[in-house]
N, C-alpha and C. Protein backbone atom coordinates (compact mmCIF):
# COMPACT_ATOMS: atom_id res chain seq x y z
N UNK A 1 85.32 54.97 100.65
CA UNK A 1 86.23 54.70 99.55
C UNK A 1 86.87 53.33 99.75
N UNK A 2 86.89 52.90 98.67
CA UNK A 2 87.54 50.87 98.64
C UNK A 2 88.94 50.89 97.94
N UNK A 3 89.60 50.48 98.51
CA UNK A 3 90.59 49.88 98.07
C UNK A 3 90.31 49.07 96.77
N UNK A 4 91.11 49.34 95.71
CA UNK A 4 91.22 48.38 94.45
C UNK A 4 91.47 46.51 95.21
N UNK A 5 91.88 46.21 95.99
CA UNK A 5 91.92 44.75 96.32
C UNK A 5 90.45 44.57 97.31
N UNK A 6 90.06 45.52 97.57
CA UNK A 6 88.45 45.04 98.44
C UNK A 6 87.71 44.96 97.13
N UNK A 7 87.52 45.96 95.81
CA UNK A 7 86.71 45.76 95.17
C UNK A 7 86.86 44.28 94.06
N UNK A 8 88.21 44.26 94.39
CA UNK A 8 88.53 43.06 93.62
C UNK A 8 87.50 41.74 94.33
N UNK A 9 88.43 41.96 95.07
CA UNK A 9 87.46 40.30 96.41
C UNK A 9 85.63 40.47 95.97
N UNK A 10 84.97 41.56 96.10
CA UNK A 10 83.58 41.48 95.99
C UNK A 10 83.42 41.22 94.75
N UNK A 11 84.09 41.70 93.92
CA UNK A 11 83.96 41.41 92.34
C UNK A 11 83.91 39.97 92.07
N UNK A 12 84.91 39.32 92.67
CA UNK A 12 85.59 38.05 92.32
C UNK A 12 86.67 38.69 90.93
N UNK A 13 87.13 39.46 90.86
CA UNK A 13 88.25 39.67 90.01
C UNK A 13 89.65 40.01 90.65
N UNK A 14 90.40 40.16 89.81
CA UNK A 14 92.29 40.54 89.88
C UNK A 14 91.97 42.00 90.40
N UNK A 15 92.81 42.65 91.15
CA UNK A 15 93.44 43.83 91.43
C UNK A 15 93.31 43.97 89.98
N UNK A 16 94.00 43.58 89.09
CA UNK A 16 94.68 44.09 87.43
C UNK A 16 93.70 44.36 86.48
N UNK A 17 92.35 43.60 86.84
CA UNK A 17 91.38 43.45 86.23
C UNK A 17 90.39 44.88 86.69
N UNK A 18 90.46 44.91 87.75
CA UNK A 18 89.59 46.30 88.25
C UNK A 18 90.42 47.28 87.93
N UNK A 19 91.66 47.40 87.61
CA UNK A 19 92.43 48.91 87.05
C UNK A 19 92.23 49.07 85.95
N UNK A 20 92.31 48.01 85.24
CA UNK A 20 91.85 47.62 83.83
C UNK A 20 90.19 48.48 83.80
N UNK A 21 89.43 48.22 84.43
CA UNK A 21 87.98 48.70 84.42
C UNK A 21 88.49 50.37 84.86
N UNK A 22 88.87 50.34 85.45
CA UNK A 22 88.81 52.08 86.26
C UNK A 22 89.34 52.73 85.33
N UNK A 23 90.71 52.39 84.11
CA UNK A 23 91.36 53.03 83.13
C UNK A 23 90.45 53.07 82.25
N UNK A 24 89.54 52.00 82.21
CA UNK A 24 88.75 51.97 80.65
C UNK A 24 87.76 52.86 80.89
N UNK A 25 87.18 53.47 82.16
CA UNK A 25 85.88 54.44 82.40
C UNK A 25 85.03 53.65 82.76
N UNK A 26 85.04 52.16 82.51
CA UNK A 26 83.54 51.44 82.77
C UNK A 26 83.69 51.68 84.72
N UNK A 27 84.57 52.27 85.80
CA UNK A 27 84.15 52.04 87.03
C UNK A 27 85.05 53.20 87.44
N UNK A 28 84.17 54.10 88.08
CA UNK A 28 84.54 55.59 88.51
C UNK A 28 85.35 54.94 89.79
N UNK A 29 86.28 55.88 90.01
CA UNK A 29 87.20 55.77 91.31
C UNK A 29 87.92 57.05 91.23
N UNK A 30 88.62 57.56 92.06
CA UNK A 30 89.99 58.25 92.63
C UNK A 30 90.96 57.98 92.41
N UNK A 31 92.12 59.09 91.39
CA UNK A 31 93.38 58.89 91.59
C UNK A 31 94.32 59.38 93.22
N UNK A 32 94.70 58.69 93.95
CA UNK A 32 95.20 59.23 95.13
C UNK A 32 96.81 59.27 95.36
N UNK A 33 97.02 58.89 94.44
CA UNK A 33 98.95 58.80 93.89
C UNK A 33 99.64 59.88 94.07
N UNK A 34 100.64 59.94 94.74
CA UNK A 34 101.51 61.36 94.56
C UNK A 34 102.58 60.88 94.06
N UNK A 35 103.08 59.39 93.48
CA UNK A 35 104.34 59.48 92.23
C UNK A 35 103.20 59.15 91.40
N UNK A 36 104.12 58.33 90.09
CA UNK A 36 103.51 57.80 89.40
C UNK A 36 102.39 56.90 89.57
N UNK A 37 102.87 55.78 90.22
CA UNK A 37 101.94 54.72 90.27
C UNK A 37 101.17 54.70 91.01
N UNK A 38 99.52 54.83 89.90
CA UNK A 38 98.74 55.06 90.70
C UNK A 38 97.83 54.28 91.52
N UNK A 39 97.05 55.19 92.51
CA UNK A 39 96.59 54.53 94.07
C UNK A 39 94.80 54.75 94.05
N UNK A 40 94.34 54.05 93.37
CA UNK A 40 92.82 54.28 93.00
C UNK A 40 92.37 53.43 94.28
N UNK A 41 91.23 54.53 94.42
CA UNK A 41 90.34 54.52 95.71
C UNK A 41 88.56 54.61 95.11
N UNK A 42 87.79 53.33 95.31
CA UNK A 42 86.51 53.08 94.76
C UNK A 42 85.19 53.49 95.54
N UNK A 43 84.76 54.86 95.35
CA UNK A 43 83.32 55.23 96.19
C UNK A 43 82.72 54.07 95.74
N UNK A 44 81.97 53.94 97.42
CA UNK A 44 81.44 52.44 97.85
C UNK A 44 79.63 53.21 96.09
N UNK A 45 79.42 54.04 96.33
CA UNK A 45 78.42 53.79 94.82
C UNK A 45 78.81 53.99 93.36
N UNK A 46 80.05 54.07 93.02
CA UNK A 46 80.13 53.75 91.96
C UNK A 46 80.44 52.49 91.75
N UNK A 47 80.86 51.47 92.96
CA UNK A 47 80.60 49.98 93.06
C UNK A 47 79.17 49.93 92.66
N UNK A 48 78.51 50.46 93.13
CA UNK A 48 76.89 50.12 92.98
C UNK A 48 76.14 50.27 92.09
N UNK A 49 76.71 51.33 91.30
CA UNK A 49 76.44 51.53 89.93
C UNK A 49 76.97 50.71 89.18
N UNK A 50 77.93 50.24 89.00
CA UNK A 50 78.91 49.25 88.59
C UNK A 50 78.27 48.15 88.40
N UNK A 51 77.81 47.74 89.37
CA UNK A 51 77.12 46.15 89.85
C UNK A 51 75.81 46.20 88.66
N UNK A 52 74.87 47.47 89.25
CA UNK A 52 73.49 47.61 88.41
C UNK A 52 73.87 47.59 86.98
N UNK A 53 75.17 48.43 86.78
CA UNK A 53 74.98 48.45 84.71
C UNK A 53 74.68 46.70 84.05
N UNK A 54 76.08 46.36 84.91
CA UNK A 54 76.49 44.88 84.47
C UNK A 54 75.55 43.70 84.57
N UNK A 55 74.39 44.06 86.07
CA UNK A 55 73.76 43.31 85.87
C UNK A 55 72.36 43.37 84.77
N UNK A 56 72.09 44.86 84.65
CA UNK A 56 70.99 45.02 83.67
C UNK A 56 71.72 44.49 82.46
N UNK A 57 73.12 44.54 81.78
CA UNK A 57 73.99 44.35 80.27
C UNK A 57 73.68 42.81 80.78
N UNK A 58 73.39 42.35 81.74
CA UNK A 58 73.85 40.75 81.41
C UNK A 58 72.35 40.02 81.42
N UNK A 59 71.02 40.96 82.11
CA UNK A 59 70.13 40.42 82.00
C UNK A 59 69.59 40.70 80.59
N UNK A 60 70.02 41.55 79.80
CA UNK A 60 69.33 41.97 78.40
C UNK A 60 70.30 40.78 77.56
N UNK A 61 71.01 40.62 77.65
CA UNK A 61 71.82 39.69 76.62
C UNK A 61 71.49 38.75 77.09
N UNK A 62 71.17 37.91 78.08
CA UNK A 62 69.96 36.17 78.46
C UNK A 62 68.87 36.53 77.56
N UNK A 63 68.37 37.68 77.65
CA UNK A 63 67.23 37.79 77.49
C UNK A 63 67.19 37.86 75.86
N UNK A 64 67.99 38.37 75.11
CA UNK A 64 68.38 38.31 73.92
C UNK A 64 68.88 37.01 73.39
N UNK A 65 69.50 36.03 74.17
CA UNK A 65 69.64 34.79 73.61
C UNK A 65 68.26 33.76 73.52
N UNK A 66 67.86 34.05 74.57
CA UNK A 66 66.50 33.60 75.03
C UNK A 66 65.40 33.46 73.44
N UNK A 67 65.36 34.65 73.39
CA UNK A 67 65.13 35.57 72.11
C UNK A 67 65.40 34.12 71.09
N UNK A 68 66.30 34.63 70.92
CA UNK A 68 66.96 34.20 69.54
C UNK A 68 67.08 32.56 69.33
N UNK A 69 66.55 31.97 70.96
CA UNK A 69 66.68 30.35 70.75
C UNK A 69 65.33 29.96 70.58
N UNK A 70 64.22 31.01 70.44
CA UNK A 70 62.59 30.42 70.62
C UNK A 70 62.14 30.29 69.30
């Protein structure tokens, strides 16, 4: 399990930006909070899944511009 600031660093994103992802559903994690504010904890493969969606969404959209500039 990762810390929201380790997944940040590998990401290259904000802490704010990966809660942002974990609230929106696009990146499974753990609530581990016992007040309010919560303490999300990232299984090292839903990083990995994470990585694969984004990189297949980003190779189909090159590939779609690609497309569309020939």
């Amino acid at each position: 399990m990762l810390p929201v600031e380790d997944v940040a660093a590998r990401l290259g994103l904000s802490a704010d930006h990966v809660c942002d992802l974990i609230r929106a559903g696009a990146l499974a994690a753990h609530n581990f909070a016992l007040g309010r504010r919560p303490l999300y904890r990232v299984p090292e493969e839903s990083l990995t899944d994470f990585l694969k969606r984004t990189r297949t969404q980003n190779e189909a959209a090159a590939g779609a511009e690609n497309t569309a500039a020939a």
